[in-house]
Structure formats: structure tokens, C-alpha cells
C-alpha atoms as a PDB file:
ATOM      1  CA  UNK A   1     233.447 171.736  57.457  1.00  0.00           C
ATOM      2  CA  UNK A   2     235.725 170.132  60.336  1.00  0.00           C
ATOM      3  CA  UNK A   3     237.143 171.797  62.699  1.00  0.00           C
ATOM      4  CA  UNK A   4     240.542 172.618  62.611  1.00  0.00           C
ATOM      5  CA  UNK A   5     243.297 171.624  64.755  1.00  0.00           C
ATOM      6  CA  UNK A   6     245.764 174.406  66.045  1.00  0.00           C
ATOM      7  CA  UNK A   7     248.951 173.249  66.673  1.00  0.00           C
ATOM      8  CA  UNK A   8     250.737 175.309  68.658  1.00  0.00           C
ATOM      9  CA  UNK A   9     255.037 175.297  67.350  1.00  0.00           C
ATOM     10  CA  UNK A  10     257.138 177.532  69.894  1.00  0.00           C
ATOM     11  CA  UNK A  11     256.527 181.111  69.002  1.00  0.00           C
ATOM     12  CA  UNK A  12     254.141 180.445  66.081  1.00  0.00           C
ATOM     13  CA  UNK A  13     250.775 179.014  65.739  1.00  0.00           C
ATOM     14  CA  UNK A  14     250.046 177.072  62.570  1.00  0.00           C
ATOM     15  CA  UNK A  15     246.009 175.366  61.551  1.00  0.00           C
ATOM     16  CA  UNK A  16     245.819 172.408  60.068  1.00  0.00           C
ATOM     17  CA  UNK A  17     242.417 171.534  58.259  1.00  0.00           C
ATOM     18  CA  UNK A  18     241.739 167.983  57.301  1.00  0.00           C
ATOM     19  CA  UNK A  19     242.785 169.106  53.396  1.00  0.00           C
ATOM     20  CA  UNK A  20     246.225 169.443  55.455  1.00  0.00           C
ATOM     21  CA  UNK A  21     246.016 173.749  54.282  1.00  0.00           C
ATOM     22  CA  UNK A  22     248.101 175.662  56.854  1.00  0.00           C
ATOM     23  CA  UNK A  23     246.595 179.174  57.030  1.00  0.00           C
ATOM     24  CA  UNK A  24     248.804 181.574  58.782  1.00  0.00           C
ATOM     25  CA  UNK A  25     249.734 185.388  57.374  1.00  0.00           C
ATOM     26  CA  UNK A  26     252.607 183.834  56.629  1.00  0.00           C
ATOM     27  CA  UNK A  27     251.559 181.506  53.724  1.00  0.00           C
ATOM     28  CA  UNK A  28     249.671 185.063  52.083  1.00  0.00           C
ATOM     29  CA  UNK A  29     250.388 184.550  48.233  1.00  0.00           C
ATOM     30  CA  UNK A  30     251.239 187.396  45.961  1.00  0.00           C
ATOM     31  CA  UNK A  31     248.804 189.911  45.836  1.00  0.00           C
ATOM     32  CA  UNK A  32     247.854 193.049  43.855  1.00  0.00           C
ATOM     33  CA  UNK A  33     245.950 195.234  46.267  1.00  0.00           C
ATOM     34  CA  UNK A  34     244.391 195.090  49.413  1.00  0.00           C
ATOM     35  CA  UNK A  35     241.090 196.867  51.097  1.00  0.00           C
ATOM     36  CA  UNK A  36     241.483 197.938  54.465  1.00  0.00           C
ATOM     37  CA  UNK A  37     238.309 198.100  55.864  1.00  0.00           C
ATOM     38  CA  UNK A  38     236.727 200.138  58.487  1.00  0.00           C
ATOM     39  CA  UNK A  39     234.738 197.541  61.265  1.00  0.00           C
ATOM     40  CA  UNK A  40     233.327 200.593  63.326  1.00  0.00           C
ATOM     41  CA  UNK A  41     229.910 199.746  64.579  1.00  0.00           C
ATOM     42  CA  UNK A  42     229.524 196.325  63.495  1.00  0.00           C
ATOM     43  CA  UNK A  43     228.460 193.613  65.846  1.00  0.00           C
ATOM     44  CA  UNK A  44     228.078 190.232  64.345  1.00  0.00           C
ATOM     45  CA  UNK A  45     226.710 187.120  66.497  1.00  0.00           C
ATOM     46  CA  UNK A  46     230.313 185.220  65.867  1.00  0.00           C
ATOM     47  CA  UNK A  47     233.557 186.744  65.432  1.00  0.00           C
ATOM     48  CA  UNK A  48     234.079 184.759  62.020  1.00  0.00           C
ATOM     49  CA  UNK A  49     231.598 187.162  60.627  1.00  0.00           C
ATOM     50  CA  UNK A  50     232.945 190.094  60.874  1.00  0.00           C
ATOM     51  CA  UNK A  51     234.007 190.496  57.324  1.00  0.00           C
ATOM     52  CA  UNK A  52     230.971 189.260  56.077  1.00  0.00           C
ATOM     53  CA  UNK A  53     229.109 191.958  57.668  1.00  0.00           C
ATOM     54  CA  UNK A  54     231.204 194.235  56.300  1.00  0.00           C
ATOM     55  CA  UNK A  55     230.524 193.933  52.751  1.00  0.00           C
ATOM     56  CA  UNK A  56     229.008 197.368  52.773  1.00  0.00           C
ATOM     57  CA  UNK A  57     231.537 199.115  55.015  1.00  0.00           C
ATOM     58  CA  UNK A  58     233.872 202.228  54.491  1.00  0.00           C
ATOM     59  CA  UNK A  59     237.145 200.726  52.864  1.00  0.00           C
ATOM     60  CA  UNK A  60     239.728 201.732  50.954  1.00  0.00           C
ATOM     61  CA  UNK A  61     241.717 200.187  48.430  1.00  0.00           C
ATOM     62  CA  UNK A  62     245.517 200.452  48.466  1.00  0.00           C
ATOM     63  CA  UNK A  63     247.497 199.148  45.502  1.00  0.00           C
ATOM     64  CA  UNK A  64     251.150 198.989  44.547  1.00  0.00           C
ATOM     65  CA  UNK A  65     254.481 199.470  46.644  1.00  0.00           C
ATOM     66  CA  UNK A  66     251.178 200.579  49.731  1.00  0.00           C
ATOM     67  CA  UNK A  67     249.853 197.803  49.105  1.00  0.00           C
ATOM     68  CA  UNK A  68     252.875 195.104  48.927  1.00  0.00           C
ATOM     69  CA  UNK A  69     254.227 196.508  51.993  1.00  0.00           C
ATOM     70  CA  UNK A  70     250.451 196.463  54.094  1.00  0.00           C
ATOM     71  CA  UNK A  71     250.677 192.246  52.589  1.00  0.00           C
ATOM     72  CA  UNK A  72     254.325 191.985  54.090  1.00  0.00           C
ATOM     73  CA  UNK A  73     253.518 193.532  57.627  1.00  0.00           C
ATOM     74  CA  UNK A  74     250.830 190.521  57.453  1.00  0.00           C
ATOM     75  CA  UNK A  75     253.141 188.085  56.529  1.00  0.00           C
ATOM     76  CA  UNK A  76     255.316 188.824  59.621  1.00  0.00           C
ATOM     77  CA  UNK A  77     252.965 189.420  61.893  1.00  0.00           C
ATOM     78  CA  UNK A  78     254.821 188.006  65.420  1.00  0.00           C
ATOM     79  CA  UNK A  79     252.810 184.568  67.013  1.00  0.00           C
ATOM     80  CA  UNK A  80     252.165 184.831  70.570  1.00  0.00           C
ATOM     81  CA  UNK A  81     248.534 184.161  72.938  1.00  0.00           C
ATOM     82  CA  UNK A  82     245.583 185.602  72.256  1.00  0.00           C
ATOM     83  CA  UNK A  83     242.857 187.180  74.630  1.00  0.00           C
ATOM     84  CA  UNK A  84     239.611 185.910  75.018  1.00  0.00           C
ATOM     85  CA  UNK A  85     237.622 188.466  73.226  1.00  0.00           C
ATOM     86  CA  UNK A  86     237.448 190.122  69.555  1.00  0.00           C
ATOM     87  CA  UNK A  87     236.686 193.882  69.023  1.00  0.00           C
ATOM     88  CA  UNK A  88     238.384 194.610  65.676  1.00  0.00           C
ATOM     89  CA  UNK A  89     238.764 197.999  64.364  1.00  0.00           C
ATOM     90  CA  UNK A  90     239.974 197.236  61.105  1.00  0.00           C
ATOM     91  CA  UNK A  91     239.907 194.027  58.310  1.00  0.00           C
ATOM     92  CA  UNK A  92     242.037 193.328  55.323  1.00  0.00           C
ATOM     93  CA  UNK A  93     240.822 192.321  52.387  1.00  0.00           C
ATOM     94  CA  UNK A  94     243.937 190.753  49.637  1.00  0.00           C
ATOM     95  CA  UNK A  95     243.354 190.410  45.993  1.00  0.00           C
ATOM     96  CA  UNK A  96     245.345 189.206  43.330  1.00  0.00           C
ATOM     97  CA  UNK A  97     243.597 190.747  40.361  1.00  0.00           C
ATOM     98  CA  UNK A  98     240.127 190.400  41.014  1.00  0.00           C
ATOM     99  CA  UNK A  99     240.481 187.038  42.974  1.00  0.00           C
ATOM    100  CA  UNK A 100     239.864 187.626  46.707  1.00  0.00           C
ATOM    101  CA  UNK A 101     242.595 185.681  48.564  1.00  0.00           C
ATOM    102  CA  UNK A 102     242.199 186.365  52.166  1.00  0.00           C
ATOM    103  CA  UNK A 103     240.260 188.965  54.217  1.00  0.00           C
ATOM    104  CA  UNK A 104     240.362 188.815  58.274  1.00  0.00           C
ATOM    105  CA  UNK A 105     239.191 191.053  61.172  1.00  0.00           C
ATOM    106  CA  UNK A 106     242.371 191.869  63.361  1.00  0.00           C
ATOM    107  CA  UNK A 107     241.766 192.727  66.473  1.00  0.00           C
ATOM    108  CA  UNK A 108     245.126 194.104  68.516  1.00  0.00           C
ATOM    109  CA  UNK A 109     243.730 194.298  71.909  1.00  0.00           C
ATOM    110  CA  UNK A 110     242.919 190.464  71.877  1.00  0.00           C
ATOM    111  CA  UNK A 111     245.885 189.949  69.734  1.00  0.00           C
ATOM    112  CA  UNK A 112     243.860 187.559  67.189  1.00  0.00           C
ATOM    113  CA  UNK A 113     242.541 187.309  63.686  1.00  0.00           C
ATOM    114  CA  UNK A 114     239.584 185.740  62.624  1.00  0.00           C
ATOM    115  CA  UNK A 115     238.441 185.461  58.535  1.00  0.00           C
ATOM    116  CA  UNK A 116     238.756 183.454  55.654  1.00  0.00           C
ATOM    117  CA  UNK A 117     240.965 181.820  52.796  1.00  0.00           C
ATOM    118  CA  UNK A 118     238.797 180.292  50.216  1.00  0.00           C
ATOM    119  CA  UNK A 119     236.741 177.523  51.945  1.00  0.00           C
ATOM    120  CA  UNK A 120     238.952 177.679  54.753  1.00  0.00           C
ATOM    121  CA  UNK A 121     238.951 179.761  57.632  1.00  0.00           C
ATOM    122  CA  UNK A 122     241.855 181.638  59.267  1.00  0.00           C
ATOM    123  CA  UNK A 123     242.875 182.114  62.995  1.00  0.00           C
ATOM    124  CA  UNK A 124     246.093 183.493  64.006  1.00  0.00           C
ATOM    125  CA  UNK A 125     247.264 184.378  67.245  1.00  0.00           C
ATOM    126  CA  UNK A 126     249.490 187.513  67.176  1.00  0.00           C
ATOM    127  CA  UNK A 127     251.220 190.276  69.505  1.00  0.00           C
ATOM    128  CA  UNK A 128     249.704 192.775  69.337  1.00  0.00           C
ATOM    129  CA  UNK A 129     251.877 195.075  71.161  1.00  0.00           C
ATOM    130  CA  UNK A 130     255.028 194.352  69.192  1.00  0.00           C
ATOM    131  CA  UNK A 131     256.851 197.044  66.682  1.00  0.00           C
ATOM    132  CA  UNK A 132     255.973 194.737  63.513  1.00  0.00           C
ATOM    133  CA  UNK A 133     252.499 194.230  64.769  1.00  0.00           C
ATOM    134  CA  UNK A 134     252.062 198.089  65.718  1.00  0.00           C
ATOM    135  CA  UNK A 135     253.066 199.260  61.846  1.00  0.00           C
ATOM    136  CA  UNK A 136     250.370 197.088  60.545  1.00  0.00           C
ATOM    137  CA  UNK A 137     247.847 198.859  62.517  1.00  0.00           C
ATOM    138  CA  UNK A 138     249.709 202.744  61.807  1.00  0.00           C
ATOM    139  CA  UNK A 139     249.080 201.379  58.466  1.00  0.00           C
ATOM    140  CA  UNK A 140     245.612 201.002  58.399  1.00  0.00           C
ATOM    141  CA  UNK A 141     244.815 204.148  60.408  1.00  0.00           C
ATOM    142  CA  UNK A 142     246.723 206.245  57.375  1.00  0.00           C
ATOM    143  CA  UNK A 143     244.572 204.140  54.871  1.00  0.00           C
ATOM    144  CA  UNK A 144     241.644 204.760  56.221  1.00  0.00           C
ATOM    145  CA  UNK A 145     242.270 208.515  58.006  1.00  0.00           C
ATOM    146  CA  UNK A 146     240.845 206.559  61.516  1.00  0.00           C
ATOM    147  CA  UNK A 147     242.310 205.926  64.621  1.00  0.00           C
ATOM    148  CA  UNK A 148     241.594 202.693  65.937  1.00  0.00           C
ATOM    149  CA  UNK A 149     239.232 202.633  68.973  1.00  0.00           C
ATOM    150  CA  UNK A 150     241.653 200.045  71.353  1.00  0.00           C
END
């Protein structure tokens, strides 16, 4: 695969891949249900794996209105600079039926995301500390029952 470009637009960061995709939260499709998924413990050699190695970890699955408002906190998720490191407590997993879509690692102490779309994979920059960005993260503590570990 080639490496993407970021290209960074004011506020918002977008990835171009040489397929011209833009992956950003933003461009999430319609969805059914989403897995929020516990990353507790897991240390994988790159930070593109976390999801990967979590094929066997404690989620839960959220559908309906849960679910379609989880998929809309994603969507606006704030840009902003990340920090250089990546200790997710949680990843999202979207599925329209029983397509996966999208499922990242989100990490909002280093204010970055890390997964995959298809072929492609996903990096988003975020802020972490804003109101939109700290809902997404309530939400995935209730789903779960966990507090994050930030």
C-alpha cells in the first residue's frame, strides 16, 4: 500500500490515499450497530494493530438510537494536533448489517485514532479534551461499565 498523504485544512485534518479515499470520522457511512471494545492490556508492536489484536477482547455491541448517536459523536469528532504516543482505552467497531465499515483505537490522551476502512487505513487527529470529544468517551465507559485508564 502507499503511504498516505495528510493534508492538514485549518481546523481539520483530511488523508488522501493514492485511490484519492478521504478517511476522516466524518465521511462514516450509515451504520447499524457498533462494538465498543475494551483495549485494556493489549500491547501491539504498531499502533495500527490495535484492533487487530483485539479480535478476542471484551466488547459490547450497541445497536439502534445507542448506537446512531455513538456513530454521530464520531462523525464530529473536533480536528486539532495530536501527541506523540497511543495508549487507547477503547476501539469502535461500525457495521452496517454484517459488513464491518470502520473500527479504530482512540486514544484521548494523545488525541489520535489509528484503524481501518476497508483496505485503507484511518488516522485522525482529534481534541481530545473538547465537550464533543469528551461524550464520545462517557459513551464508551457506559457501554462497556469501564472507566478509561487516561
Amino acid at each position: 500500500m502507499i503511504p498516505p498523504l495528510v493534508v492538514g485544512l485549518g481546523q481539520s485534518m483530511l488523508i488522501r490515499y493514492s485511490a484519492l479515499a478521504t478517511i476522516t470520522p466524518s465521511s462514516l457511512p450509515r451504520i447499524d450497530a457498533v462494538e465498543v471494545v475494551s483495549l485494556r492490556g493489549l500491547k501491539p508492536k504498531r499502533v495500527i494493530e490495535y484492533m487487530a489484536a483485539a479480535k478476542e477482547a471484551r466488547r459490547v455491541r450497541v445497536v439502534g438510537a445507542e448506537a446512531q448517536r455513538i456513530a454521530e459523536m464520531w462523525r464530529a469528532l473536533p480536528g486539532a494536533e495530536q501527541m506523540r504516543c497511543h495508549v487507547p482505552p477503547f476501539g469502535l467497531r461500525f457495521f452496517a448489517g454484517n459488513e464491518l465499515i470502520c473500527e479504530a483505537s482512540i486514544c484521548w490522551r494523545c488525541n489520535n485514532i489509528f484503524g481501518q476502512a476497508g483496505a485503507d487505513e484511518v488516522f485522525f487527529e482529534f481534541d481530545g479534551s473538547l465537550a464533543a470529544s469528551r461524550e464520545l468517551l462517557k459513551a464508551c465507559e457506559r457501554a462497556l461499565g469501564e472507566a478509561a485508564a487516561e
